[in-house]
PDB file of N, CA and C in Angstrom:
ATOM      1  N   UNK A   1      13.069  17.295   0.801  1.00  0.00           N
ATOM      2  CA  UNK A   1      13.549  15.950   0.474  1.00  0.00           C
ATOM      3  C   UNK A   1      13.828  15.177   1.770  1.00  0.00           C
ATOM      4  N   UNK A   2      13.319  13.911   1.695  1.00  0.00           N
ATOM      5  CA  UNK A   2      13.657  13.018   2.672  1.00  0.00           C
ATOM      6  C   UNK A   2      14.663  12.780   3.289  1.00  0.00           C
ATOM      7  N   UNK A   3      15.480  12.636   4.177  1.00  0.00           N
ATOM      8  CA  UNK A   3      16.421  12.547   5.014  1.00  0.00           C
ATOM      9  C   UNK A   3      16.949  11.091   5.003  1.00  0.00           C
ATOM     10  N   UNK A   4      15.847  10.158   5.077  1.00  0.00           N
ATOM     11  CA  UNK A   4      15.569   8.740   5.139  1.00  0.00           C
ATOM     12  C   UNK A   4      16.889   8.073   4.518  1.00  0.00           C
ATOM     13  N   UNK A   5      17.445   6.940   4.841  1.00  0.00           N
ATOM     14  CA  UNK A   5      18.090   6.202   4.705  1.00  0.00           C
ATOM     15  C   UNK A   5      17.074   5.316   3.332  1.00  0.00           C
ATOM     16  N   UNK A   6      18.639   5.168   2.478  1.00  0.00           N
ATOM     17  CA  UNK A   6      17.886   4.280   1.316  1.00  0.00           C
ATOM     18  C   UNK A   6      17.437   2.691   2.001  1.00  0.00           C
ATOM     19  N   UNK A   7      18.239   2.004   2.634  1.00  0.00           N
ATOM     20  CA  UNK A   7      17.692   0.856   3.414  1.00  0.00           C
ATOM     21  C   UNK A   7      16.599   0.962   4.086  1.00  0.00           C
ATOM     22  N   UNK A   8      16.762   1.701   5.061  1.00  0.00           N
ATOM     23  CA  UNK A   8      15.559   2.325   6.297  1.00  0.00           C
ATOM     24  C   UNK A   8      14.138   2.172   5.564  1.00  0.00           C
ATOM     25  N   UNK A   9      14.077   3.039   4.286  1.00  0.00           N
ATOM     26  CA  UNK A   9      13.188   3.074   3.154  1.00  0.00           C
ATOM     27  C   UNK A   9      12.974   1.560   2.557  1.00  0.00           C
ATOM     28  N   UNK A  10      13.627   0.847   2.484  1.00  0.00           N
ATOM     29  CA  UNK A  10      13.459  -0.555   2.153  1.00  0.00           C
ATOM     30  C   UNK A  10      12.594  -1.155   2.517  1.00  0.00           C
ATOM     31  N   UNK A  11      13.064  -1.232   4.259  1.00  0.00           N
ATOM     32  CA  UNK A  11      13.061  -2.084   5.213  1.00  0.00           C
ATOM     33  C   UNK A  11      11.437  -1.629   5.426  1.00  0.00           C
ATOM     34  N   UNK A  12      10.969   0.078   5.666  1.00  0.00           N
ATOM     35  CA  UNK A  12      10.016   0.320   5.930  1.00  0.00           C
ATOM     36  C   UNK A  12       8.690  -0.430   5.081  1.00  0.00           C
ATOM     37  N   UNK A  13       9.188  -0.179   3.574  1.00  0.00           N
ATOM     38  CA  UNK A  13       8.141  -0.353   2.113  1.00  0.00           C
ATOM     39  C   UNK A  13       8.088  -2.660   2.578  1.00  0.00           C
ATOM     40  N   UNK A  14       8.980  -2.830   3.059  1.00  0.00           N
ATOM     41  CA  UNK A  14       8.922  -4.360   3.002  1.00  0.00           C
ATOM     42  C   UNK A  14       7.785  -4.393   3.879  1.00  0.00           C
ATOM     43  N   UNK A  15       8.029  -4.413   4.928  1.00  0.00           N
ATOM     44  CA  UNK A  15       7.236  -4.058   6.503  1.00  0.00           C
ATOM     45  C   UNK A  15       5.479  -3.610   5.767  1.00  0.00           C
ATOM     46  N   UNK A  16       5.349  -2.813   5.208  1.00  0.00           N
ATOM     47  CA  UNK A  16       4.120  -2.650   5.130  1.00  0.00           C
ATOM     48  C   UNK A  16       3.573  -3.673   3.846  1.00  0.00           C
ATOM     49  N   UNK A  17       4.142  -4.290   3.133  1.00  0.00           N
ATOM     50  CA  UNK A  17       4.140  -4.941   2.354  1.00  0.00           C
ATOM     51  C   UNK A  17       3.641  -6.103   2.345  1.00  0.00           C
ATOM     52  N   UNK A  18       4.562  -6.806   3.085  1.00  0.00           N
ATOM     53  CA  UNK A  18       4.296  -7.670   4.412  1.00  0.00           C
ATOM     54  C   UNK A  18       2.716  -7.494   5.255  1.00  0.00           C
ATOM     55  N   UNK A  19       2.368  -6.926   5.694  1.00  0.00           N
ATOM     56  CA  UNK A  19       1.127  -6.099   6.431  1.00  0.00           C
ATOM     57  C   UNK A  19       0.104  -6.451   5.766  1.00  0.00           C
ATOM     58  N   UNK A  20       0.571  -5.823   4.213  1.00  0.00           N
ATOM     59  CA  UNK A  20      -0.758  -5.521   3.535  1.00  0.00           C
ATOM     60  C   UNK A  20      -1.120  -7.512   3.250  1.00  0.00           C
ATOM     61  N   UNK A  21       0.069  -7.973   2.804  1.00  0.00           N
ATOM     62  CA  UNK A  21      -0.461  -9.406   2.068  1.00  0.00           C
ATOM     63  C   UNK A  21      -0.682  -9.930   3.122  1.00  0.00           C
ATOM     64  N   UNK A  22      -0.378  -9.962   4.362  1.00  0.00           N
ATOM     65  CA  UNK A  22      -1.362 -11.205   5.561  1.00  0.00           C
ATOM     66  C   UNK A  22      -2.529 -10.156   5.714  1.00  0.00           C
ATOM     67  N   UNK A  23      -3.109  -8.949   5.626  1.00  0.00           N
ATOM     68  CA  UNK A  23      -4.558  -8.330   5.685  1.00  0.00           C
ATOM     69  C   UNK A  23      -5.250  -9.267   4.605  1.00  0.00           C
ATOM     70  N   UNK A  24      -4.430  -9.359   3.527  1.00  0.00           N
ATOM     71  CA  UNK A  24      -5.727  -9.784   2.492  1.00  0.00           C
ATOM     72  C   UNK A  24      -5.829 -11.199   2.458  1.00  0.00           C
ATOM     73  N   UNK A  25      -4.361 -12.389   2.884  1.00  0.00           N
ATOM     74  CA  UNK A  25      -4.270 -13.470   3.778  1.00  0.00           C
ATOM     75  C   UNK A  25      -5.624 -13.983   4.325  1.00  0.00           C
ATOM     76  N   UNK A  26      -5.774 -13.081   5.013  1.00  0.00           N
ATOM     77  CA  UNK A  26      -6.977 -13.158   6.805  1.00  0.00           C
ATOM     78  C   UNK A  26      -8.037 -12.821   6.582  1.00  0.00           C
ATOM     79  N   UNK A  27      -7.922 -11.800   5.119  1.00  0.00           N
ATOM     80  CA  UNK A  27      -9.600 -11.601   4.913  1.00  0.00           C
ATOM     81  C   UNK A  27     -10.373 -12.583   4.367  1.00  0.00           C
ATOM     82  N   UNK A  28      -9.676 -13.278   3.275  1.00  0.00           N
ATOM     83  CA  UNK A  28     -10.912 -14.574   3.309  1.00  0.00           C
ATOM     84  C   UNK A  28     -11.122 -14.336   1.282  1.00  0.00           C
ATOM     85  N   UNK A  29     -10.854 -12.586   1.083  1.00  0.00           N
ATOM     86  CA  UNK A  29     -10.953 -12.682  -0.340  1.00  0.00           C
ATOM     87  C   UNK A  29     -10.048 -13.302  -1.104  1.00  0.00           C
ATOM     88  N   UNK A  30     -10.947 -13.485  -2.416  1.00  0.00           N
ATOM     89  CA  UNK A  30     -10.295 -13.914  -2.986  1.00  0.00           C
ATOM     90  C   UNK A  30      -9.186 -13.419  -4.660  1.00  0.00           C
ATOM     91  N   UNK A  31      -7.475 -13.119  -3.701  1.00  0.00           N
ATOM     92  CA  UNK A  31      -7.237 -12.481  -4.414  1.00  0.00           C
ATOM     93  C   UNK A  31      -5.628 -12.836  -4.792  1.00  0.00           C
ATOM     94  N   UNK A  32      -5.180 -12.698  -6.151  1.00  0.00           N
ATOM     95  CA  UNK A  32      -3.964 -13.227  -6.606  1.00  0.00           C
ATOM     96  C   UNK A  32      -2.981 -12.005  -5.829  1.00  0.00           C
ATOM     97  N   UNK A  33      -1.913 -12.782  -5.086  1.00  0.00           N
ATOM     98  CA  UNK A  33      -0.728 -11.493  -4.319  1.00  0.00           C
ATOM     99  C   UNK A  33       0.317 -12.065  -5.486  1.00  0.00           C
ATOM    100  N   UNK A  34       1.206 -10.824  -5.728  1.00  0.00           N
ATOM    101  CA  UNK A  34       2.388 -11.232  -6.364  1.00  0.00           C
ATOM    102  C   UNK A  34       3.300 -10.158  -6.124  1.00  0.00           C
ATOM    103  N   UNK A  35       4.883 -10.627  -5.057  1.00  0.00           N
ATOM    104  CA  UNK A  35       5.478  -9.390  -5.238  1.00  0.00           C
ATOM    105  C   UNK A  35       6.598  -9.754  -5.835  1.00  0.00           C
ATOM    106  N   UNK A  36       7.203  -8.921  -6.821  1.00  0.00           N
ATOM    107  CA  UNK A  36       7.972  -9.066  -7.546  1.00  0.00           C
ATOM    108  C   UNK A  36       8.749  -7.555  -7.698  1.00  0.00           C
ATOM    109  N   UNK A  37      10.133  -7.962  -7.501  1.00  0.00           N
ATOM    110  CA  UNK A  37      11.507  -6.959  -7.467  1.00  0.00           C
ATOM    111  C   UNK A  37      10.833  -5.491  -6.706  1.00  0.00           C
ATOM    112  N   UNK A  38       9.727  -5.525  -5.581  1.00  0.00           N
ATOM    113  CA  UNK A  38       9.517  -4.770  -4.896  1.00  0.00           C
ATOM    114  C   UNK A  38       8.264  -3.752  -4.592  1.00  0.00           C
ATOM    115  N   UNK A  39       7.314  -4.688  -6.169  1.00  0.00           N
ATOM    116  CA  UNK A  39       6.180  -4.332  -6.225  1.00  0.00           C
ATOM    117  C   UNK A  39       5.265  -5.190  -6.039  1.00  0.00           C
ATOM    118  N   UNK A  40       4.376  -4.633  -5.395  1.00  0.00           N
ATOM    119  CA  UNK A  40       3.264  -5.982  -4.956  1.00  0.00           C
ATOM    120  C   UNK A  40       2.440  -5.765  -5.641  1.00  0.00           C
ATOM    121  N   UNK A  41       1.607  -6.487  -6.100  1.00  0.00           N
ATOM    122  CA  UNK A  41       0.535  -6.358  -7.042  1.00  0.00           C
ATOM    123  C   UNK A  41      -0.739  -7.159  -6.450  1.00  0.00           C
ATOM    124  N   UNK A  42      -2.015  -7.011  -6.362  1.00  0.00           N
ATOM    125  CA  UNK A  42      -2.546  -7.430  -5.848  1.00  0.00           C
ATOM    126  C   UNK A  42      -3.999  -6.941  -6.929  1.00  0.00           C
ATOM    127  N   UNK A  43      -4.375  -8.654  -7.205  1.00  0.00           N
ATOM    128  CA  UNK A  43      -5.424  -8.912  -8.231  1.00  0.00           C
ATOM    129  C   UNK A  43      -6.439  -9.617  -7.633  1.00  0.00           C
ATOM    130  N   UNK A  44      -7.678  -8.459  -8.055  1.00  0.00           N
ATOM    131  CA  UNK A  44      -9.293  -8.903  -7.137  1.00  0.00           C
ATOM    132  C   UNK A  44      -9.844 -10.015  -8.400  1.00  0.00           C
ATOM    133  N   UNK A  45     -10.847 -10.928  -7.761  1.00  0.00           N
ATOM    134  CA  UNK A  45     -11.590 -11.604  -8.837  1.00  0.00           C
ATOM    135  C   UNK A  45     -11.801 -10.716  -9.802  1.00  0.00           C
ATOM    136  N   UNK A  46     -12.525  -9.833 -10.016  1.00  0.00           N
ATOM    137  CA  UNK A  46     -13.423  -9.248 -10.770  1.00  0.00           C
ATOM    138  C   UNK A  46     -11.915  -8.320 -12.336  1.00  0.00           C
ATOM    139  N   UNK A  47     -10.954  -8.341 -11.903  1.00  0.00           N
ATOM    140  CA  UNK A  47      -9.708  -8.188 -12.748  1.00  0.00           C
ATOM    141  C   UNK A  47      -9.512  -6.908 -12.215  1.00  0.00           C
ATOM    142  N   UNK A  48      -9.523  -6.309 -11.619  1.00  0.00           N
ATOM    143  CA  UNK A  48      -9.234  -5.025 -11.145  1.00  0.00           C
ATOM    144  C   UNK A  48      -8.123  -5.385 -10.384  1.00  0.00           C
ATOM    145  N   UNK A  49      -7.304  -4.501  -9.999  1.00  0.00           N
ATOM    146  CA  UNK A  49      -6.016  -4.415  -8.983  1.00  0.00           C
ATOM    147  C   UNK A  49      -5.597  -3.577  -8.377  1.00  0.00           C
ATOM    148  N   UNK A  50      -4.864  -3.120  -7.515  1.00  0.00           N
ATOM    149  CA  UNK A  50      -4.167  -2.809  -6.454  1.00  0.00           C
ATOM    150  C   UNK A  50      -2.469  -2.626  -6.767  1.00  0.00           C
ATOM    151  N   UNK A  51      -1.620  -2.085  -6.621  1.00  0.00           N
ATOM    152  CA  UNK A  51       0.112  -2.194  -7.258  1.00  0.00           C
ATOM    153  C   UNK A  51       0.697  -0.717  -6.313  1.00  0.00           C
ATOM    154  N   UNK A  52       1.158  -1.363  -5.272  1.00  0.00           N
ATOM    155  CA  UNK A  52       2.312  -1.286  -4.357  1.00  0.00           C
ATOM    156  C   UNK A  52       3.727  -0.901  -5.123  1.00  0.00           C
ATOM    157  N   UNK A  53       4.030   0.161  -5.191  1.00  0.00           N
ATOM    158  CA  UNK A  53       5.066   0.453  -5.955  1.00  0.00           C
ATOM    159  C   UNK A  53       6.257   1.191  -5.144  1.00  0.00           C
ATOM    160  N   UNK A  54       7.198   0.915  -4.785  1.00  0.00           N
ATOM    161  CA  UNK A  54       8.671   1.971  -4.099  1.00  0.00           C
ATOM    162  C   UNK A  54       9.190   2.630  -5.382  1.00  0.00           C
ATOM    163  N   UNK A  55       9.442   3.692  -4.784  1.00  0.00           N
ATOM    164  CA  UNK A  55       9.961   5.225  -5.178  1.00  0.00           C
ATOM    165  C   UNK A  55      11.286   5.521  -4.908  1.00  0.00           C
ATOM    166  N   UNK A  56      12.252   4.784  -4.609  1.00  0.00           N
ATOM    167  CA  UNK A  56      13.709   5.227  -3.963  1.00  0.00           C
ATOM    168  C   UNK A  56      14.017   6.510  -3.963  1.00  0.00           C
ATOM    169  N   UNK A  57      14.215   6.789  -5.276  1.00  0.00           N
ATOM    170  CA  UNK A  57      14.927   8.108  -5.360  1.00  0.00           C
ATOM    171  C   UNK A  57      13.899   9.321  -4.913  1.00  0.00           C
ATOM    172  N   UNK A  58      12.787   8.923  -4.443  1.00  0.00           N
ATOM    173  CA  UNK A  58      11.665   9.929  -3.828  1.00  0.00           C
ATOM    174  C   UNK A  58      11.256   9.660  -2.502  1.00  0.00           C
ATOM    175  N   UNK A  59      12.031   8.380  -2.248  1.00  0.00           N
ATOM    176  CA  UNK A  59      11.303   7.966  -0.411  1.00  0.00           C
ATOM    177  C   UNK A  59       9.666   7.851  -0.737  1.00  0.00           C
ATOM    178  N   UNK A  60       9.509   7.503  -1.438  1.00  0.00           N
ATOM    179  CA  UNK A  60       7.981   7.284  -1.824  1.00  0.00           C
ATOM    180  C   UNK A  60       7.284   5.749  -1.899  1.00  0.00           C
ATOM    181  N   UNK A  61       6.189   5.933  -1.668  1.00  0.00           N
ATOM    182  CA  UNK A  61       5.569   4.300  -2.034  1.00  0.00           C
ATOM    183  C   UNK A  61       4.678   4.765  -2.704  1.00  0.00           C
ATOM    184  N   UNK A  62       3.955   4.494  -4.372  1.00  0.00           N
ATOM    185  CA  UNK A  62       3.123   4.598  -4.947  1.00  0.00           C
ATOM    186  C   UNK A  62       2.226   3.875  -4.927  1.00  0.00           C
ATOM    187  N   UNK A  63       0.925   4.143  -5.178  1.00  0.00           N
ATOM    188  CA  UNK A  63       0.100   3.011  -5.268  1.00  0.00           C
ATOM    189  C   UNK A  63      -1.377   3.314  -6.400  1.00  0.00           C
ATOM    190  N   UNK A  64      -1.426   2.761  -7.177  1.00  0.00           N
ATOM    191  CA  UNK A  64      -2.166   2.334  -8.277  1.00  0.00           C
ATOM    192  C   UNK A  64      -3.679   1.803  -7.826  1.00  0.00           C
ATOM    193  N   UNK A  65      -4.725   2.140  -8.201  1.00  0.00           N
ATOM    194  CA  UNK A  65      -5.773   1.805  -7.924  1.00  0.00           C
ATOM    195  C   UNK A  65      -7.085   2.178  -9.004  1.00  0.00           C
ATOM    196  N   UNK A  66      -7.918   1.606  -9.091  1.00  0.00           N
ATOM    197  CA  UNK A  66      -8.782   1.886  -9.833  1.00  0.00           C
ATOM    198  C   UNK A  66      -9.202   3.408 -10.150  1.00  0.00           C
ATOM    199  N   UNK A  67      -9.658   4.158  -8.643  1.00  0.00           N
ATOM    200  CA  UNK A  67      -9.619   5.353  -8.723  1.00  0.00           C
ATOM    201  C   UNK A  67      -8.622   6.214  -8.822  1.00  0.00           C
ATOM    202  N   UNK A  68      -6.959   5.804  -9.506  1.00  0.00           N
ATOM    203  CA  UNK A  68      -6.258   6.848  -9.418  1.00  0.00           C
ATOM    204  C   UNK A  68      -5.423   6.204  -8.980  1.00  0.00           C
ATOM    205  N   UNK A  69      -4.092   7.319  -9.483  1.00  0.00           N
ATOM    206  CA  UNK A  69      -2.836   6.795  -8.374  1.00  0.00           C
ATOM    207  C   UNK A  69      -2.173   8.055  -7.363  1.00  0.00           C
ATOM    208  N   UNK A  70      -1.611   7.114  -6.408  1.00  0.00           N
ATOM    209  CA  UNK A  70      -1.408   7.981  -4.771  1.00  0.00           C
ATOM    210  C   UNK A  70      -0.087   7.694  -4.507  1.00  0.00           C
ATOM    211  N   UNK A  71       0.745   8.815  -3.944  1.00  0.00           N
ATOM    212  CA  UNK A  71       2.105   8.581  -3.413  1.00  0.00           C
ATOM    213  C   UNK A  71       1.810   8.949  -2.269  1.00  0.00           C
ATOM    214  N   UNK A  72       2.797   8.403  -1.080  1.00  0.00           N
ATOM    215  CA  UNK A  72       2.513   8.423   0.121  1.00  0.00           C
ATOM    216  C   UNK A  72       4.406   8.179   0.064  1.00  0.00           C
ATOM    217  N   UNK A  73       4.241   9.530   1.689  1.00  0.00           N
ATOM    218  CA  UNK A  73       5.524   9.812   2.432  1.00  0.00           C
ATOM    219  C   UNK A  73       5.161   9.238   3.848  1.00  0.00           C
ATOM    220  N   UNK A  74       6.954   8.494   4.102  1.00  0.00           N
ATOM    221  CA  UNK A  74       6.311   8.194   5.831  1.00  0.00           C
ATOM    222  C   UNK A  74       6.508   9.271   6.817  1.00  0.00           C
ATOM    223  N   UNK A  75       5.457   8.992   7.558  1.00  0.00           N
ATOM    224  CA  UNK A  75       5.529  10.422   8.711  1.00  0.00           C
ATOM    225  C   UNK A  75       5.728   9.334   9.488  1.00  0.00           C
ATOM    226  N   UNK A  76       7.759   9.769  10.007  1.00  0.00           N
ATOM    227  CA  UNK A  76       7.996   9.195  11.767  1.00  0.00           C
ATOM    228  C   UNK A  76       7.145   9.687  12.215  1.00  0.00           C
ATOM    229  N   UNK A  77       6.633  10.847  12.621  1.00  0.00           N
ATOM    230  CA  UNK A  77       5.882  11.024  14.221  1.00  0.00           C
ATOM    231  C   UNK A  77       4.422  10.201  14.422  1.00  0.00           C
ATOM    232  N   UNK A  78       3.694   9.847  12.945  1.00  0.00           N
ATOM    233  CA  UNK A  78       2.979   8.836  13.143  1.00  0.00           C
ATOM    234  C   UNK A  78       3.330   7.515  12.794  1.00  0.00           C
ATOM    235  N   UNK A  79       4.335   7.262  11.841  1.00  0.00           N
ATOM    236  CA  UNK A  79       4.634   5.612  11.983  1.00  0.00           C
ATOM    237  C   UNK A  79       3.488   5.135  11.080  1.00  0.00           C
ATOM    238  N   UNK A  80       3.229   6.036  10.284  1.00  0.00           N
ATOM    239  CA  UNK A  80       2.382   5.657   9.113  1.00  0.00           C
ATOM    240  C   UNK A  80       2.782   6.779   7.425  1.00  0.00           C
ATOM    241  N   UNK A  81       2.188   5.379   6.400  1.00  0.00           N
ATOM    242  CA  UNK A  81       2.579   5.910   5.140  1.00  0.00           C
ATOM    243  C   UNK A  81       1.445   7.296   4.899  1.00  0.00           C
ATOM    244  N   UNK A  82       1.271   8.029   4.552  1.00  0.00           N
ATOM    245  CA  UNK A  82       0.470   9.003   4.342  1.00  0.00           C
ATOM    246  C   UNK A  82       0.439   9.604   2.775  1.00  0.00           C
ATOM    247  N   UNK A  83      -0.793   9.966   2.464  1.00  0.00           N
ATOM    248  CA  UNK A  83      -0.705  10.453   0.886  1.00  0.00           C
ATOM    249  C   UNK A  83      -0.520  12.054   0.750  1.00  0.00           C
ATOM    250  N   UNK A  84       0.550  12.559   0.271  1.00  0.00           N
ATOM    251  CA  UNK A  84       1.181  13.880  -0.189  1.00  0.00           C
ATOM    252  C   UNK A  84       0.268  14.573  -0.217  1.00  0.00           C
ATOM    253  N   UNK A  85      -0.785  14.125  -1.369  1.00  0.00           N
ATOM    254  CA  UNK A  85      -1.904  15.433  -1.986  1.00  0.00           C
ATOM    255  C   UNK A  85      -3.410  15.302  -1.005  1.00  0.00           C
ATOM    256  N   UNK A  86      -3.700  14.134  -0.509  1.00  0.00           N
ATOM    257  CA  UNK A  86      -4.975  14.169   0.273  1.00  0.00           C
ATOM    258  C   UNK A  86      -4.665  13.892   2.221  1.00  0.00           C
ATOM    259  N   UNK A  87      -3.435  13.735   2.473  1.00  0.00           N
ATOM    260  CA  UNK A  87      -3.099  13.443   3.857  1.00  0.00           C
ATOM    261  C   UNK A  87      -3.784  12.304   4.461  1.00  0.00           C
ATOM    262  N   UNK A  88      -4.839  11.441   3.670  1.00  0.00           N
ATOM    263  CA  UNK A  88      -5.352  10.364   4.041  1.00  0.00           C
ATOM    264  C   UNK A  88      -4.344   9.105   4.016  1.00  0.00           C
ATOM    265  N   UNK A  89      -4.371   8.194   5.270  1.00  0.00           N
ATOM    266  CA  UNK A  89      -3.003   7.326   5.517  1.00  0.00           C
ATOM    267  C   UNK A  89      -3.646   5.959   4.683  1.00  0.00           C
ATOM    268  N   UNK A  90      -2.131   5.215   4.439  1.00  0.00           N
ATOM    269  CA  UNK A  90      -2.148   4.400   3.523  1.00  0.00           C
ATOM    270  C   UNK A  90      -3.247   3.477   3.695  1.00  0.00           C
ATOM    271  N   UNK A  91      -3.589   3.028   5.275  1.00  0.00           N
ATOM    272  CA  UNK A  91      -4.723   2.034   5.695  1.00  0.00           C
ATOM    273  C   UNK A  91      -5.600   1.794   4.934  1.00  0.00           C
ATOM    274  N   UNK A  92      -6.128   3.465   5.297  1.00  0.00           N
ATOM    275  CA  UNK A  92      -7.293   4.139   5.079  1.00  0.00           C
ATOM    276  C   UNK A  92      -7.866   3.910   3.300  1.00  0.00           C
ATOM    277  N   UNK A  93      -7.161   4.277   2.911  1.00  0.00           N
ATOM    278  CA  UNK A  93      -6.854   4.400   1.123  1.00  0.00           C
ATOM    279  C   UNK A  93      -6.923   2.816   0.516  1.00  0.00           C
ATOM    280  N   UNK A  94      -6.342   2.090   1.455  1.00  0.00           N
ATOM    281  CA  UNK A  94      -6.173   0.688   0.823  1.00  0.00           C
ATOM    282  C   UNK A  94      -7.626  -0.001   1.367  1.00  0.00           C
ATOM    283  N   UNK A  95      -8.240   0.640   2.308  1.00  0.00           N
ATOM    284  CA  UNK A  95      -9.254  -0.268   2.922  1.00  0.00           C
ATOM    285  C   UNK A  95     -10.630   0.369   1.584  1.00  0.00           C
ATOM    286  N   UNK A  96     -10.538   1.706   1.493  1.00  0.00           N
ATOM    287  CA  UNK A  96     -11.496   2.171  -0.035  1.00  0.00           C
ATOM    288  C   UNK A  96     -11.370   1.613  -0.606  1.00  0.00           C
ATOM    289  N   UNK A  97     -10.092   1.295  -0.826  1.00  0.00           N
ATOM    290  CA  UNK A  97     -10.020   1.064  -2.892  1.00  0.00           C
ATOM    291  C   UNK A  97     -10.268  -0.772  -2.476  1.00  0.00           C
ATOM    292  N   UNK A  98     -10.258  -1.159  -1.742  1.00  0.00           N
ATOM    293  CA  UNK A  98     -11.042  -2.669  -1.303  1.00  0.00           C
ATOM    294  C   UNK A  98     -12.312  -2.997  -1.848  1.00  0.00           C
ATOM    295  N   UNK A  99     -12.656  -1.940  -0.931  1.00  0.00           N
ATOM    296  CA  UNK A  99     -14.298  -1.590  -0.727  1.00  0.00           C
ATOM    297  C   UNK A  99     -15.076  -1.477  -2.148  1.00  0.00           C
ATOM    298  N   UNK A 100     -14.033  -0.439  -2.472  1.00  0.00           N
ATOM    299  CA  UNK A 100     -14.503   0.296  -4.317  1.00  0.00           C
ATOM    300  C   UNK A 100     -14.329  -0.995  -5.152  1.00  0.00           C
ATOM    301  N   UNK A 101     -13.175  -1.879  -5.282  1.00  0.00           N
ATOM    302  CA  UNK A 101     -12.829  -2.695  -6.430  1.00  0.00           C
ATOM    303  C   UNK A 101     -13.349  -3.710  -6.062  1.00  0.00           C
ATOM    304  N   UNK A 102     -13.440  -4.479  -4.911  1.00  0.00           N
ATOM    305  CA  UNK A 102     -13.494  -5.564  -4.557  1.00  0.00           C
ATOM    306  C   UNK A 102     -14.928  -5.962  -3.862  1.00  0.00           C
ATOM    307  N   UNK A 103     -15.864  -4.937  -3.645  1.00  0.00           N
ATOM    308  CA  UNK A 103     -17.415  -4.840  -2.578  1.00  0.00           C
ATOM    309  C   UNK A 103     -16.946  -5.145  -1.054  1.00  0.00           C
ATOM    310  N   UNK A 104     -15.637  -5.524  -1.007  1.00  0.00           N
ATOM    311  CA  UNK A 104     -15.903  -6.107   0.576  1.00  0.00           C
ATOM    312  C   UNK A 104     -14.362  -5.486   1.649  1.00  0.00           C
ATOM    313  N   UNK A 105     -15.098  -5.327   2.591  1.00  0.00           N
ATOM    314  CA  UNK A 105     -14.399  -4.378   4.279  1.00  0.00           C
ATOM    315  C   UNK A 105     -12.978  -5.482   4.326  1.00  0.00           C
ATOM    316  N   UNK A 106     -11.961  -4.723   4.123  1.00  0.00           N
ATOM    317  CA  UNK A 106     -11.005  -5.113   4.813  1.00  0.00           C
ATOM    318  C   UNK A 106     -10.034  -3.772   5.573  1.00  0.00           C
ATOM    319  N   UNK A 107      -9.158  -4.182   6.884  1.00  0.00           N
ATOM    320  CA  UNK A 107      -9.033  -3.684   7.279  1.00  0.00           C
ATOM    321  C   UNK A 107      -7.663  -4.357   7.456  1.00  0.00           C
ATOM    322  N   UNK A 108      -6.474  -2.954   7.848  1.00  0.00           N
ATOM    323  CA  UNK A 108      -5.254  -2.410   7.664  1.00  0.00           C
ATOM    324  C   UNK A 108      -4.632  -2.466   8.599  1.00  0.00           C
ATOM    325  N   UNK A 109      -4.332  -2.678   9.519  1.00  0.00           N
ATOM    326  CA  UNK A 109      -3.893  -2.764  10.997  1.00  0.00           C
ATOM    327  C   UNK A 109      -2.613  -2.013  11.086  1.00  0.00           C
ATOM    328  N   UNK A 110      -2.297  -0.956  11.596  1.00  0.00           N
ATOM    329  CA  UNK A 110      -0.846  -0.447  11.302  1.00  0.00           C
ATOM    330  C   UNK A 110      -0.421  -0.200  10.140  1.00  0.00           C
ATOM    331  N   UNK A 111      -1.112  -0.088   9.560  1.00  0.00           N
ATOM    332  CA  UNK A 111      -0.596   0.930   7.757  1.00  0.00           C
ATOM    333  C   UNK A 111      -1.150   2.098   8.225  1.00  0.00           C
TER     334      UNK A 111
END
């Protein structure tokens, strides 16, 4: 079990949150952001989505995607969200399920 501060955990899930909606900002697609009481949701033309979810009581950030859903723990020593069952980092995962739902490259900068 996480050690993590329930704020710390906040502050972190905001921070990448933040991240993710100026990535998709800057990419140019075209896509509905909505975050609401801590979940971001993020809707491609085509009706498919994306959903950014915090985990408190798990130090977790979930995330929802066409192919499945992924929890991811933060690893201090990398300063990135990472997924429990495949160790592939949040970037990485969010730049696929782009690719997969949406046809088009976006990229993660520090996720």
């Amino acid at each position: 079990m996480s050690t993590m501060s329930e704020a710390r955990f906040h502050d972190l899930v905001d921070q990448v949150q933040t991240t993710v909606e100026d990535a998709f900002d800057d990419s140019g697609l075209d896509v509905d952001l909505e975050n609401s009481s801590g979940v971001l949701t993020v809707r491609f033309e085509n009706g498919t989505q994306l959903i950014l979810s915090r985990q408190p009581a798990l130090r977790q950030l979930w995330v929802a995607a066409r192919s499945g859903g992924f929890h991811f723990d933060f690893d201090e020593s990398g300063s990135l969200w990472i997924s429990d069952s495949t160790r592939e980092p949040l970037g990485e995962m969010l730049s696929r399920a782009t690719r997969e739902q949406a046809g088009e490259d976006v990229e993660f900068p520090g996720v």
